[in-house]
PDB file of N, CA and C in Angstrom:
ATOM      1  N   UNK A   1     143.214 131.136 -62.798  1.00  0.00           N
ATOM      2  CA  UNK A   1     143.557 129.735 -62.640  1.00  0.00           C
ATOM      3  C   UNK A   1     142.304 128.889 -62.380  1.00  0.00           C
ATOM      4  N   UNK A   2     141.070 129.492 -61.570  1.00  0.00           N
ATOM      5  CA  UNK A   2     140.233 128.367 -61.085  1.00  0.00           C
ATOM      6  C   UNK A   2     139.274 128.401 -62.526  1.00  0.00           C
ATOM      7  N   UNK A   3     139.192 129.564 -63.102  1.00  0.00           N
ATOM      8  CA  UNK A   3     138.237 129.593 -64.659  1.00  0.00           C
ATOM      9  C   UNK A   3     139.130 128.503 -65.151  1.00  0.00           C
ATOM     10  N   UNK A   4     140.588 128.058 -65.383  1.00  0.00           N
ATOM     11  CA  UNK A   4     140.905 126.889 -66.560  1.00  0.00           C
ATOM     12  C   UNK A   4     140.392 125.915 -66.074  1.00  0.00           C
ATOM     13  N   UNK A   5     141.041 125.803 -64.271  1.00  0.00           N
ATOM     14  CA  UNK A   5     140.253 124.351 -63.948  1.00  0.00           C
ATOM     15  C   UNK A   5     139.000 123.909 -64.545  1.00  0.00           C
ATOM     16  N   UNK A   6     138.018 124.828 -63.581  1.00  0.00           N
ATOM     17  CA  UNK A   6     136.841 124.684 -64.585  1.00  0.00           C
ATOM     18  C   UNK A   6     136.639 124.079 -65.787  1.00  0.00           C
ATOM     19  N   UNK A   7     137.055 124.751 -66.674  1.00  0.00           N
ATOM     20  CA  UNK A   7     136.993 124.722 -67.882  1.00  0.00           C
ATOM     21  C   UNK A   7     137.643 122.986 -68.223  1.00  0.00           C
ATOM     22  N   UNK A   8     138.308 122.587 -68.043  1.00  0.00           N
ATOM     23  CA  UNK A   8     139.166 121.471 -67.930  1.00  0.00           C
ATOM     24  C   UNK A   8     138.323 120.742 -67.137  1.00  0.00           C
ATOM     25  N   UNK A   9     137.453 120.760 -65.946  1.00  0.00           N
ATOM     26  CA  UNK A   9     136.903 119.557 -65.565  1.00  0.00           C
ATOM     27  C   UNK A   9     135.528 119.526 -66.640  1.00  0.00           C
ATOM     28  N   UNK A  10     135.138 120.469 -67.272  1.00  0.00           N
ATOM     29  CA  UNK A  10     133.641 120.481 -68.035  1.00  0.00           C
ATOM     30  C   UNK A  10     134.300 119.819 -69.238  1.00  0.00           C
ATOM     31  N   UNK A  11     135.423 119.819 -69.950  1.00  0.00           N
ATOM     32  CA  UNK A  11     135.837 119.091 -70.794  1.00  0.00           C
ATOM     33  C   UNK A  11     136.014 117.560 -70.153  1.00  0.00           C
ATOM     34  N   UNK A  12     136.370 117.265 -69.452  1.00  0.00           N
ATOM     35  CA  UNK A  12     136.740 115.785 -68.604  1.00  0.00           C
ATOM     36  C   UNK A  12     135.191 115.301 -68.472  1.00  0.00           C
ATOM     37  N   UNK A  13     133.993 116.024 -68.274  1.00  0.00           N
ATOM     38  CA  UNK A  13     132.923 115.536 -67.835  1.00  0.00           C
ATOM     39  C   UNK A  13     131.958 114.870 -69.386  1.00  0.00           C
ATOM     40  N   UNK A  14     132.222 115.926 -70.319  1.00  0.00           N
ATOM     41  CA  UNK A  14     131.846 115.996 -71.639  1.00  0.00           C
ATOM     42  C   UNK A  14     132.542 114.652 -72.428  1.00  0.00           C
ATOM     43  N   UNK A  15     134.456 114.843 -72.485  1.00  0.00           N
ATOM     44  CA  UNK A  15     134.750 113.807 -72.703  1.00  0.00           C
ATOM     45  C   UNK A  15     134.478 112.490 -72.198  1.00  0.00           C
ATOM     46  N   UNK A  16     133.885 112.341 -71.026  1.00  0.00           N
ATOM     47  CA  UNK A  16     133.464 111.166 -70.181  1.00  0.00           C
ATOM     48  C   UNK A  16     132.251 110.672 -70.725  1.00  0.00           C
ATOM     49  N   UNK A  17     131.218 111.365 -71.087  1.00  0.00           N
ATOM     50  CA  UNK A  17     129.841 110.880 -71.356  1.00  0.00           C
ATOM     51  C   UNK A  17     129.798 110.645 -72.616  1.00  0.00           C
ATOM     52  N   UNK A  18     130.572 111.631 -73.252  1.00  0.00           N
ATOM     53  CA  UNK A  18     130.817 110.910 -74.970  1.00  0.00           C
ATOM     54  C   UNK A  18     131.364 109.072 -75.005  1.00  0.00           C
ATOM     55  N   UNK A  19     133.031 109.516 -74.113  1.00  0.00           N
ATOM     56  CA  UNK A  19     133.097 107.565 -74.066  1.00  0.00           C
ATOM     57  C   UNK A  19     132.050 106.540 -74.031  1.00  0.00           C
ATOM     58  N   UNK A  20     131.574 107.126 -72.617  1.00  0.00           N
ATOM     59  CA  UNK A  20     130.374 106.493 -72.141  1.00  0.00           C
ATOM     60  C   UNK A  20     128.770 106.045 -73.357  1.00  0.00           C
ATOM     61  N   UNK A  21     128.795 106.878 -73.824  1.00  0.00           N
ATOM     62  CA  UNK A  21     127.421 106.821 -74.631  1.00  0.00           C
ATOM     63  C   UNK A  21     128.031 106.118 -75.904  1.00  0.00           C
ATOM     64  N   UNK A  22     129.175 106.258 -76.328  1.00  0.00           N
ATOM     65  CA  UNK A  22     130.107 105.834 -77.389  1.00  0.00           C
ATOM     66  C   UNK A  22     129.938 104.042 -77.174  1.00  0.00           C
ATOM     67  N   UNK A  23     130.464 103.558 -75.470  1.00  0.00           N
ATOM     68  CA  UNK A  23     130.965 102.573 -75.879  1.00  0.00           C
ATOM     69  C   UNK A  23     129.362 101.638 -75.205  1.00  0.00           C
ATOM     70  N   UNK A  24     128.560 101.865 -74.433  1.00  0.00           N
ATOM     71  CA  UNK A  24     126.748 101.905 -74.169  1.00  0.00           C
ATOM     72  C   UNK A  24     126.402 101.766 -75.643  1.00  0.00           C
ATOM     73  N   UNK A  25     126.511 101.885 -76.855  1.00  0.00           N
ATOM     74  CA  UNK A  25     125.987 102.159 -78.067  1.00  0.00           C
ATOM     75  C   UNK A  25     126.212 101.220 -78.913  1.00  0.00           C
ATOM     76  N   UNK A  26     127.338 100.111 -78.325  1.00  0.00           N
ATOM     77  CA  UNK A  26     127.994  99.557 -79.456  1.00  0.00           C
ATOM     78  C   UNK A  26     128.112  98.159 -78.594  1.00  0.00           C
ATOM     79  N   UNK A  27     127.597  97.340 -79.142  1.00  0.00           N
ATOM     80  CA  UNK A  27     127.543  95.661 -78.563  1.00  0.00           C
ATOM     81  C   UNK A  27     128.767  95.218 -77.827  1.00  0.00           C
ATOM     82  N   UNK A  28     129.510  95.321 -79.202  1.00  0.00           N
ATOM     83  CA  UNK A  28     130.958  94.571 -78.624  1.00  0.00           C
ATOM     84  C   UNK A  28     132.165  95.344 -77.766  1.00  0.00           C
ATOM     85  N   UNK A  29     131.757  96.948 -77.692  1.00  0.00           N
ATOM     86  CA  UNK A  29     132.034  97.488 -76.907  1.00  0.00           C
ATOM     87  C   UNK A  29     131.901  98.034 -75.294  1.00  0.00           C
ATOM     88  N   UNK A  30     130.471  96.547 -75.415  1.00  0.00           N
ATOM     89  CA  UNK A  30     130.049  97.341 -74.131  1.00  0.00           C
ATOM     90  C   UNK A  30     129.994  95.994 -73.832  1.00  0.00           C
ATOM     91  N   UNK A  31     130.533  94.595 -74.208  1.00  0.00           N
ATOM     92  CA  UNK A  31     130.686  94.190 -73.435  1.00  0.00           C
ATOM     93  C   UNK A  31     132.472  93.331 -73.004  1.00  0.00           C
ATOM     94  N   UNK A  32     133.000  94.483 -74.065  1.00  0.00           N
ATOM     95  CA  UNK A  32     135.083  94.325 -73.447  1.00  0.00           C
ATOM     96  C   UNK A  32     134.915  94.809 -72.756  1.00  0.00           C
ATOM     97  N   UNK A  33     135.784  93.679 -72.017  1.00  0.00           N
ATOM     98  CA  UNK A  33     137.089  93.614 -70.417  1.00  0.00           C
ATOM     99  C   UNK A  33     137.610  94.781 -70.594  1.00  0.00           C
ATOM    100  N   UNK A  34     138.366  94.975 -71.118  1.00  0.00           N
ATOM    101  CA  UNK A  34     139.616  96.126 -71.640  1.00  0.00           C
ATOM    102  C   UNK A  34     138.846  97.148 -71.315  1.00  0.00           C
ATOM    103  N   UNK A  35     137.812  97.641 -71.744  1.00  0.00           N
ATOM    104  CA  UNK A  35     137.224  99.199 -72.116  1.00  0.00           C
ATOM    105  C   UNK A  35     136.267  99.216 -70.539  1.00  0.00           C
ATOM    106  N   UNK A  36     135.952  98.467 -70.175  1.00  0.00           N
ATOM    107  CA  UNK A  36     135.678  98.395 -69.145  1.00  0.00           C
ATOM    108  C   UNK A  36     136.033  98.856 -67.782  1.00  0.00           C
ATOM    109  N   UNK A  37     137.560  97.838 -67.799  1.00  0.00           N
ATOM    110  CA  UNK A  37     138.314  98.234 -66.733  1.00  0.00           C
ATOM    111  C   UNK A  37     139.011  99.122 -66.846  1.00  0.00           C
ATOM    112  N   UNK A  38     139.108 100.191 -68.140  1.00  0.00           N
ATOM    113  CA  UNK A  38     139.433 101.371 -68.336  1.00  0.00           C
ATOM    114  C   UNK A  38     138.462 102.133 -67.871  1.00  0.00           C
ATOM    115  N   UNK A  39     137.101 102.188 -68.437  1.00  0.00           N
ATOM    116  CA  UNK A  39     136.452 103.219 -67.754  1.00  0.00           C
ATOM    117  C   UNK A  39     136.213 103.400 -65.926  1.00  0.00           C
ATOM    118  N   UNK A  40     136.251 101.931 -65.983  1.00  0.00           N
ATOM    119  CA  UNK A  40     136.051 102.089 -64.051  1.00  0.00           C
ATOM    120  C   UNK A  40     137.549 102.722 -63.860  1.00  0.00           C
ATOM    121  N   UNK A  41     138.560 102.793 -64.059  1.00  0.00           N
ATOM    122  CA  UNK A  41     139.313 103.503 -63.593  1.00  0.00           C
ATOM    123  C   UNK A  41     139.684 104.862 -63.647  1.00  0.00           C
ATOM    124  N   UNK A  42     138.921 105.199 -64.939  1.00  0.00           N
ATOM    125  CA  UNK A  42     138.756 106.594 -65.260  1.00  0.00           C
ATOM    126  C   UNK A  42     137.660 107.115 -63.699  1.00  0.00           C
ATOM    127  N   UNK A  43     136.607 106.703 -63.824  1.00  0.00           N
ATOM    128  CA  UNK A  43     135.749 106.807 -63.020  1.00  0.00           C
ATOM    129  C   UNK A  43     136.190 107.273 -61.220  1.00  0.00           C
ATOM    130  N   UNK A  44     136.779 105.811 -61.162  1.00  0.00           N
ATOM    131  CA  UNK A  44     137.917 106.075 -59.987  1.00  0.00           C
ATOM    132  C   UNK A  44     138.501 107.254 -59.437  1.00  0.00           C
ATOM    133  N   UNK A  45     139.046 107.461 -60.507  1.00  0.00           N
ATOM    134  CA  UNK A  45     139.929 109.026 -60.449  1.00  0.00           C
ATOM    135  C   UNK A  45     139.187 110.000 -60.346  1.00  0.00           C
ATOM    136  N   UNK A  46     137.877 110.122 -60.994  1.00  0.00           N
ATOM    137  CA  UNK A  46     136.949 111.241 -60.998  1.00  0.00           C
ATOM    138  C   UNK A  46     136.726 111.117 -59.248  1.00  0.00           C
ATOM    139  N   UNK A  47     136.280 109.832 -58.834  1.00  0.00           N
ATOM    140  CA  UNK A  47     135.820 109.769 -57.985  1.00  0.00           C
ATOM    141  C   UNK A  47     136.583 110.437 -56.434  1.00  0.00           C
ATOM    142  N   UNK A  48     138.118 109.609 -56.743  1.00  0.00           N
ATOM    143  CA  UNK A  48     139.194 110.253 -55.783  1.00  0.00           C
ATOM    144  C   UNK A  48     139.654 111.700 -55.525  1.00  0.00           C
ATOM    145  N   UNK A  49     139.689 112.114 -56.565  1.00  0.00           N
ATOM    146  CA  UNK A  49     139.944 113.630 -57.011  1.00  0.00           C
ATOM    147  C   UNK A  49     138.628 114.496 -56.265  1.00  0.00           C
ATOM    148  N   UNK A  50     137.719 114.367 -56.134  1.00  0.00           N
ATOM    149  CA  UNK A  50     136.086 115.163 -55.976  1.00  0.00           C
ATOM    150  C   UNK A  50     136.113 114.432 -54.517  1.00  0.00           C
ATOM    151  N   UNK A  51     136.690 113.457 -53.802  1.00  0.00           N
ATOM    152  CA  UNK A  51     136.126 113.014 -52.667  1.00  0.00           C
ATOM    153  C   UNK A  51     136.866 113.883 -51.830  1.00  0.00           C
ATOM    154  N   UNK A  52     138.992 114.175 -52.392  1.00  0.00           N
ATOM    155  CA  UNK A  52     139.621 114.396 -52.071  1.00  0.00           C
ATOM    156  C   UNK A  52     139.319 116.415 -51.529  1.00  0.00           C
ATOM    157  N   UNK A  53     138.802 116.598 -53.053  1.00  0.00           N
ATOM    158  CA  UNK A  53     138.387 118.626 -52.910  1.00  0.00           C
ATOM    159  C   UNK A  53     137.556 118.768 -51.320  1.00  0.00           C
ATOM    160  N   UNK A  54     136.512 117.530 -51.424  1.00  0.00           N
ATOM    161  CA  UNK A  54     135.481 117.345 -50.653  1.00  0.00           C
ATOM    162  C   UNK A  54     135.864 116.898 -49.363  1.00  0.00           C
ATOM    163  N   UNK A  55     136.991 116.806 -49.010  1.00  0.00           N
ATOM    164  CA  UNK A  55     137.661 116.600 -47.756  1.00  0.00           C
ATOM    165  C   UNK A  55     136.881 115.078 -47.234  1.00  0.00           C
ATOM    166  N   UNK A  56     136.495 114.429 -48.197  1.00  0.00           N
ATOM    167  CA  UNK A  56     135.762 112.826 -47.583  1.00  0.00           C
ATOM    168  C   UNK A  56     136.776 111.797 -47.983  1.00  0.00           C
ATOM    169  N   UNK A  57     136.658 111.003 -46.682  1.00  0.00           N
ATOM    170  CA  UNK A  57     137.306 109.548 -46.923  1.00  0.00           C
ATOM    171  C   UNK A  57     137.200 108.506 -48.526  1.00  0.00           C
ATOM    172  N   UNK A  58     137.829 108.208 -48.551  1.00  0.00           N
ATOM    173  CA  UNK A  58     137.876 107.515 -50.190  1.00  0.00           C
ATOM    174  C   UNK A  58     138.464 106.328 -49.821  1.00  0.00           C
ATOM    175  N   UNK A  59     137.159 105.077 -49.996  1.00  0.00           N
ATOM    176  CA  UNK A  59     137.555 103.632 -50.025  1.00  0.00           C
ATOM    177  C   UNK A  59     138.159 103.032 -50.795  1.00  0.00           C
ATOM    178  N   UNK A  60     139.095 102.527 -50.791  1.00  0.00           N
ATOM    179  CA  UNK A  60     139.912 102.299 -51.846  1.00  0.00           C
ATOM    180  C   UNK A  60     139.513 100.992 -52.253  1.00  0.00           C
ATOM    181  N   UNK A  61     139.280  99.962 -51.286  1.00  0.00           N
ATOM    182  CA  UNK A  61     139.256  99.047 -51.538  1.00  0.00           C
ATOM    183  C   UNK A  61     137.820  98.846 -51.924  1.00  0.00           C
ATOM    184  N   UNK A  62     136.683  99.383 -51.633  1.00  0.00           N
ATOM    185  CA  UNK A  62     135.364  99.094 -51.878  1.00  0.00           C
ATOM    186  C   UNK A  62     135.272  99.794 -53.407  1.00  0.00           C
ATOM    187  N   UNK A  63     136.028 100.887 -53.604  1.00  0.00           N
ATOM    188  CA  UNK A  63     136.167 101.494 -55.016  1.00  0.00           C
ATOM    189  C   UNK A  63     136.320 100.551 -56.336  1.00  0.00           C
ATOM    190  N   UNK A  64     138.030  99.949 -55.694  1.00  0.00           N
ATOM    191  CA  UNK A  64     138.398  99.224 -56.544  1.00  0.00           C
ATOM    192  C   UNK A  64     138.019  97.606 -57.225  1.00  0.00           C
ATOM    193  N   UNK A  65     136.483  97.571 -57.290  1.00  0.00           N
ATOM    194  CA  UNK A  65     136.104  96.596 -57.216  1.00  0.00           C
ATOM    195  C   UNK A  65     135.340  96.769 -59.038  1.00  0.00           C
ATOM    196  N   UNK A  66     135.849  96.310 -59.859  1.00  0.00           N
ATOM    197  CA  UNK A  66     135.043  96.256 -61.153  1.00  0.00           C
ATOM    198  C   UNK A  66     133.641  95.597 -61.300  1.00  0.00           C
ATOM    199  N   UNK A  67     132.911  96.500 -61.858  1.00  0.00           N
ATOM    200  CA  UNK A  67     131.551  95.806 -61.690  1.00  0.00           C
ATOM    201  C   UNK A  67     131.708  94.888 -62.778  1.00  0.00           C
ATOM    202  N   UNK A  68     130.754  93.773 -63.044  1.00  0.00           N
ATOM    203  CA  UNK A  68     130.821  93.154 -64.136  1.00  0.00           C
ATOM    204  C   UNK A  68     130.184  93.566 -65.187  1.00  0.00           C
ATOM    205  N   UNK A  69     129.006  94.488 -64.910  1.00  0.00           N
ATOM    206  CA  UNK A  69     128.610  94.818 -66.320  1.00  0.00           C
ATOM    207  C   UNK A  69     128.424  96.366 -66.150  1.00  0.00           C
ATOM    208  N   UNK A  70     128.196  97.034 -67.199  1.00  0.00           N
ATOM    209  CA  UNK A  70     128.188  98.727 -67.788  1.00  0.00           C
ATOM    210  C   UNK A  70     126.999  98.838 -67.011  1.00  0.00           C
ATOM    211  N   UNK A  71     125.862  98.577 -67.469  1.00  0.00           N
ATOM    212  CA  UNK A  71     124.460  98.891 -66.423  1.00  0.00           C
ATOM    213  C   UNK A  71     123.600  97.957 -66.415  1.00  0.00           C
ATOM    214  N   UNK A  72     122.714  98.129 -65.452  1.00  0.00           N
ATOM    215  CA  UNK A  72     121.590  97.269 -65.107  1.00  0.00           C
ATOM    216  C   UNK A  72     120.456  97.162 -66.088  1.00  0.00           C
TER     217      UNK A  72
END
């Protein structure tokens, strides 16, 4: 069982950086609302899930704050 997990979060991490470099790559994709506040919420979840294994507090409210842009 913990080899699928595995296996399933290295796919989640892979699928993540593909989005990521996918939508970083492409003008009008990197700068939609939509795809945006999708990925911060994807993100989110990564984040809640790993804080949660990690037995650490998870801000919800400082989390849930959309940045305005992809990167600096």
């Amino acid at each position: 069982m913990l080899a699928m997990i595995a296996d399933l979060v290295r796919h989640k991490w892979h699928a993540n950086a593909t989005l990521l470099s996918a939508i970083t790559h492409h003008e009008l994709a990197a700068q939609d609302e939509e795809l945006r506040t999708l990925f911060h919420h994807i993100l989110i979840a990564n984040r809640y899930w790993l804080l949660l294994i990690l037995q650490k507090e998870f801000a919800r409210d400082e989390e849930a704050r959309i940045p305005e842009r992809w990167m600096s």
